[in-house]
Every structure is written in structure tokens, then in C-alpha cells.
Protein backbone atom coordinates (compact mmCIF):
# COMPACT_ATOMS: atom_id res chain seq x y z
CA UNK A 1 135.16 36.51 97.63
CA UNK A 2 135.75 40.06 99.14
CA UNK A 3 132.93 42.22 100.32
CA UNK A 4 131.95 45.00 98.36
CA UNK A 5 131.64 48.40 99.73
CA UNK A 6 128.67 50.24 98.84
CA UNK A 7 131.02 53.24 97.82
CA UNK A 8 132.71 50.80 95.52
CA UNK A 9 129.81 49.53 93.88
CA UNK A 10 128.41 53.30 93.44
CA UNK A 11 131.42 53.91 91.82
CA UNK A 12 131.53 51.07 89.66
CA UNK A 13 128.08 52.25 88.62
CA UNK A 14 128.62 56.20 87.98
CA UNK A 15 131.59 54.81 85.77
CA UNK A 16 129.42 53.04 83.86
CA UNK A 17 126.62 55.08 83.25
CA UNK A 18 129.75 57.61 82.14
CA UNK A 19 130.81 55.08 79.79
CA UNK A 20 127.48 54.51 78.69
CA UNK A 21 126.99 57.85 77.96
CA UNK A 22 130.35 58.67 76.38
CA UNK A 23 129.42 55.85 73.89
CA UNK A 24 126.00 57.59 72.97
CA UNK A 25 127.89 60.82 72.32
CA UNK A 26 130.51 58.68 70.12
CA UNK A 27 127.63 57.31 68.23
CA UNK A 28 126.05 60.28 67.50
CA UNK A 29 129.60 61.68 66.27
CA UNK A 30 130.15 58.33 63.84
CA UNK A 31 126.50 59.58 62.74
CA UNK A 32 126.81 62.79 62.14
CA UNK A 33 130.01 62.48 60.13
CA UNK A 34 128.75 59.90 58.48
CA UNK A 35 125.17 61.72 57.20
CA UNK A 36 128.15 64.47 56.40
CA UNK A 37 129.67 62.37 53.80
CA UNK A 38 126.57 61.14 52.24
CA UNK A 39 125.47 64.45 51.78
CA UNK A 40 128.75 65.29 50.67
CA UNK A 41 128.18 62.11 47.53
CA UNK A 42 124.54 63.37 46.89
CA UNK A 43 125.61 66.96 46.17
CA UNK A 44 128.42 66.05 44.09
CA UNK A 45 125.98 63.55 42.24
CA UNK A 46 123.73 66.65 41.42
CA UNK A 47 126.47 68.71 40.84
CA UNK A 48 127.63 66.23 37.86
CA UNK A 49 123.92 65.31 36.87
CA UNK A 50 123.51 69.44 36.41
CA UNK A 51 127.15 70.68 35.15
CA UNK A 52 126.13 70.51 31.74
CA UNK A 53 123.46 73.00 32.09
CA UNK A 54 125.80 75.13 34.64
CA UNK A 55 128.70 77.54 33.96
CA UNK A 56 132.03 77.36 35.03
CA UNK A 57 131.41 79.80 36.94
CA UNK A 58 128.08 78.27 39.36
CA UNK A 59 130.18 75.35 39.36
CA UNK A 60 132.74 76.62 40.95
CA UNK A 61 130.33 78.61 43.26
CA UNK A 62 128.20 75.75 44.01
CA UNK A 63 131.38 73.71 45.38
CA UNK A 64 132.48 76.53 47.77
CA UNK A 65 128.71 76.35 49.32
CA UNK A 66 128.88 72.98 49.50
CA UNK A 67 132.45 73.17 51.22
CA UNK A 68 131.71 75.58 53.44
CA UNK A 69 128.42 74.07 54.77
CA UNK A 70 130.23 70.67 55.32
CA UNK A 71 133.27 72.65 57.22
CA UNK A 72 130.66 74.17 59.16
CA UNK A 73 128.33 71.53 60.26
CA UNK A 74 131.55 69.34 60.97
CA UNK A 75 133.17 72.06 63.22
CA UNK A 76 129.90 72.31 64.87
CA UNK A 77 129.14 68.24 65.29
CA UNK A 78 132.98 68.74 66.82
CA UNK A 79 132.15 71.20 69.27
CA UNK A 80 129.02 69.64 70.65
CA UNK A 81 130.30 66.40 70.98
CA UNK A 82 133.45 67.59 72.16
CA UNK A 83 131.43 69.74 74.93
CA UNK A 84 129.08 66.89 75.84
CA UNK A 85 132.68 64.91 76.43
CA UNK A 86 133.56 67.30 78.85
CA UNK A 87 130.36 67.00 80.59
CA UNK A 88 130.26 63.75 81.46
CA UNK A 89 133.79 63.49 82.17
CA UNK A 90 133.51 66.44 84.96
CA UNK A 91 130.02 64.81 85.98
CA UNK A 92 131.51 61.39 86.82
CA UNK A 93 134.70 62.79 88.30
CA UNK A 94 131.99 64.84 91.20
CA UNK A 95 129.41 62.26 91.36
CA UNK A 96 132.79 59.59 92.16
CA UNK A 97 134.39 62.22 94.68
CA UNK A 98 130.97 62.36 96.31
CA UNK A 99 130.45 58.92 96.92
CA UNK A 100 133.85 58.97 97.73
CA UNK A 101 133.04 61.94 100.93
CA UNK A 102 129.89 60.30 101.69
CA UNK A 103 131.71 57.02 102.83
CA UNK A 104 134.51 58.82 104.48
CA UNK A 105 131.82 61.04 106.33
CA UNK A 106 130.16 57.84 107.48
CA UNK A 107 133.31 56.40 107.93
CA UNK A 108 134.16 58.92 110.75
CA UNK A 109 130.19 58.98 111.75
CA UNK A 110 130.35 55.77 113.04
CA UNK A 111 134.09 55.95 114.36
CA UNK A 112 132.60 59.13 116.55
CA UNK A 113 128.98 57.88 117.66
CA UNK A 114 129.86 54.08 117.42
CA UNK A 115 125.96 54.10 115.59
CA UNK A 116 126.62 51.04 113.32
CA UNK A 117 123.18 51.94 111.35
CA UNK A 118 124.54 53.58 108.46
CA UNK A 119 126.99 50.42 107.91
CA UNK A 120 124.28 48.28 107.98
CA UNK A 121 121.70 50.01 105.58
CA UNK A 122 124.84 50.27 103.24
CA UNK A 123 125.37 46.10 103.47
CA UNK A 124 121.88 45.76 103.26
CA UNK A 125 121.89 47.78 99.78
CA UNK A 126 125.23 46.46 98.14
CA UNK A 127 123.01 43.09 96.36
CA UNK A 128 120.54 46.08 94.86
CA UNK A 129 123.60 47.95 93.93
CA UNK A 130 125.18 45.14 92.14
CA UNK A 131 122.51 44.05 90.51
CA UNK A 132 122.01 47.41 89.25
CA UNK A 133 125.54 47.60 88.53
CA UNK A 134 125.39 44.76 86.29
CA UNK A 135 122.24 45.53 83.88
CA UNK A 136 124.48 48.97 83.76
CA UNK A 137 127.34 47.39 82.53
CA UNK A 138 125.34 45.42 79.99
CA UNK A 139 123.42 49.09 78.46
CA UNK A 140 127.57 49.93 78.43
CA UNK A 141 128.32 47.03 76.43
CA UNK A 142 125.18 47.43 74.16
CA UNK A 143 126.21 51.36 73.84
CA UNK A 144 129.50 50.42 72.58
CA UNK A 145 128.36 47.92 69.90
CA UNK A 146 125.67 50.38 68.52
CA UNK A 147 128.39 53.26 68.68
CA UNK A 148 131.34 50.19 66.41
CA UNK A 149 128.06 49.44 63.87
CA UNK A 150 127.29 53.25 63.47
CA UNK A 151 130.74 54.24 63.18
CA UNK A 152 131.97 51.05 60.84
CA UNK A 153 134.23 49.96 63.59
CA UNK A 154 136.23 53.25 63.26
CA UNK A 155 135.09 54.62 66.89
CA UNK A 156 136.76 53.85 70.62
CA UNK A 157 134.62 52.84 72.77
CA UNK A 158 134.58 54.36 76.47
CA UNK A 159 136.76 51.84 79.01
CA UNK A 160 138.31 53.90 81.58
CA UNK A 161 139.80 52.52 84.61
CA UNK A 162 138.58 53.96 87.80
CA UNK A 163 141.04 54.77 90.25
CA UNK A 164 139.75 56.08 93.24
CA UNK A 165 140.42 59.62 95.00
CA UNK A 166 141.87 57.46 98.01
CA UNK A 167 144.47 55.89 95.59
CA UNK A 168 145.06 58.97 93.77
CA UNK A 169 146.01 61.05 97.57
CA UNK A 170 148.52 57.63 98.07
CA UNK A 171 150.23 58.05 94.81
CA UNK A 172 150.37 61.90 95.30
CA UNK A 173 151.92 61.27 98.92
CA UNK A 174 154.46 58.56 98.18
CA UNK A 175 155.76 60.96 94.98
């Protein structure tokens, strides 16, 4: 079995907590289209229970509200979700590029002073880490079950493979 960095594990735990969160926002998408569509069924059951009472006219009038306000809230469930996307994927990209600078300054720390403390307080925290790591990835899978039921299986749940900025600066290089 290979030793874990602490830098690994924190990664492996800022990508989950993304995922986690990119599942919630998926959930609350599959919900709000969803609540869109009932509303959608109640309105035109109204509409039908009332049209004999209505003209052509109201009717007609009535189904343009009820159009636009269903455009409207769906653009706007869109945009926030959409937004909140964006959020976490920026958020996770700098928390993973810190983590990422934080080793590599420690890295050269120790490769300058020859003070071995830092290495040892982050080998001393890696079980912690892991542990923590795991219930993480366990809220992820949860996340993504709640966000399949709410959305009727319709929805994608968040798996992105992390590849770190080291690997990234070796692809770049050799292309």
C-alpha cells in the first residue's frame, strides 16, 4: 500500500465536498423543475375546471400568464443553478491549487532548512484526513442518490476525476 500525501488526501477531500455540493445544486434543479411542472398540471386543471364560465378571450389570456411565469421562473431556476455551478467549480479548482502550493512551499521549506517538522505533523494528520475523507465520500454518495430520487433518475450526478496541477504542468510541457 502506498503512502498518502497529506496534499493528496486534501485533495481527495475538496473534490468531494465539490461533488457533494454540485449534487445539492442538481437536486434542487430536478426540484425546481419538477414543482414547475406540477404547477404547470394544477393551472391547466383550473383552467379546464373554469373555461366554461371564461371567454375565449381570458382563456387565451390566462395561458400567456401562465406561460410566461413558467418561462420565467425556469430561466431563473437556470441561472441560479447555473451560477452556483460555477461557484463551486472555481472554489474547488483554488482550494486544490492551494493545497497544491502549500505542499510545494513545504516541499522546498524543508529542502532549504532541512526542518523535517512540517513532514511529520502532515504524516501524523493523513489517518484524520482519511477518515474524514471517507465519511465525505459517503455524504457524496448519499447527495447523489437524493439528487437520482428527486430528479426520477433523469439527473448526472457529480464524478469528476481530479487531475492534479502537477500533472496538468507535465502534460502542458511534453505537448
Amino acid at each position: 500500500m502506498s503512502a498518502k500525501t497529506l496534499s493528496t488526501v486534501a485533495g481527495n477531500l475538496i473534490e468531494s465536498y465539490g461533488n457533494t455540493a454540485k449534487n445539492v445544486i442538481d437536486a434542487y434543479r430536478a426540484g425546481g423543475e419538477r414543482v414547475v411542472s406540477l404547477l404547470e398540471q394544477r393551472w391547466n386543471r383550473a383552467l379546464e375546471e373554469s373555461r366554461p364560465q371564461l371567454t375565449a378571450e381570458t382563456v387565451e389570456n390566462a395561458s400567456a400568464a401562465q406561460l410566461a411565469f413558467s418561462a420565467c421562473y425556469t430561466k431563473g431556476l437556470s441561472l441560479t443553478t447555473n451560477g452556483a455551478q460555477q461557484v463551486v467549480s472555481q472554489l474547488v479548482k483554488v482550494l486544490e491549487d492551494g493545497v497544491e502550493r502549500l505542499a510545494a512551499n513545504a516541499s522546498a521549506f524543508k529542502e532549504k532548512t532541512g526542518v523535517t517538522a512540517l513532514n511529520v505533523l502532515a504524516q501524523a494528520t493523513v489517518p484524520g484526513a482519511e477518515a474524514l475523507t471517507r465519511l465525505a465520500t459517503q455524504i457524496e454518495q448519499k447527495t447523489a442518490e437524493l439528487a437520482s430520487k428527486i430528479a426520477g433518475g433523469d439527473v448526472v450526478t457529480a464524478k469528476v476525476k481530479r487531475t492534479s496541477a502537477f500533472k496538468q504542468r507535465r502534460a502542458a510541457k511534453a505537448a
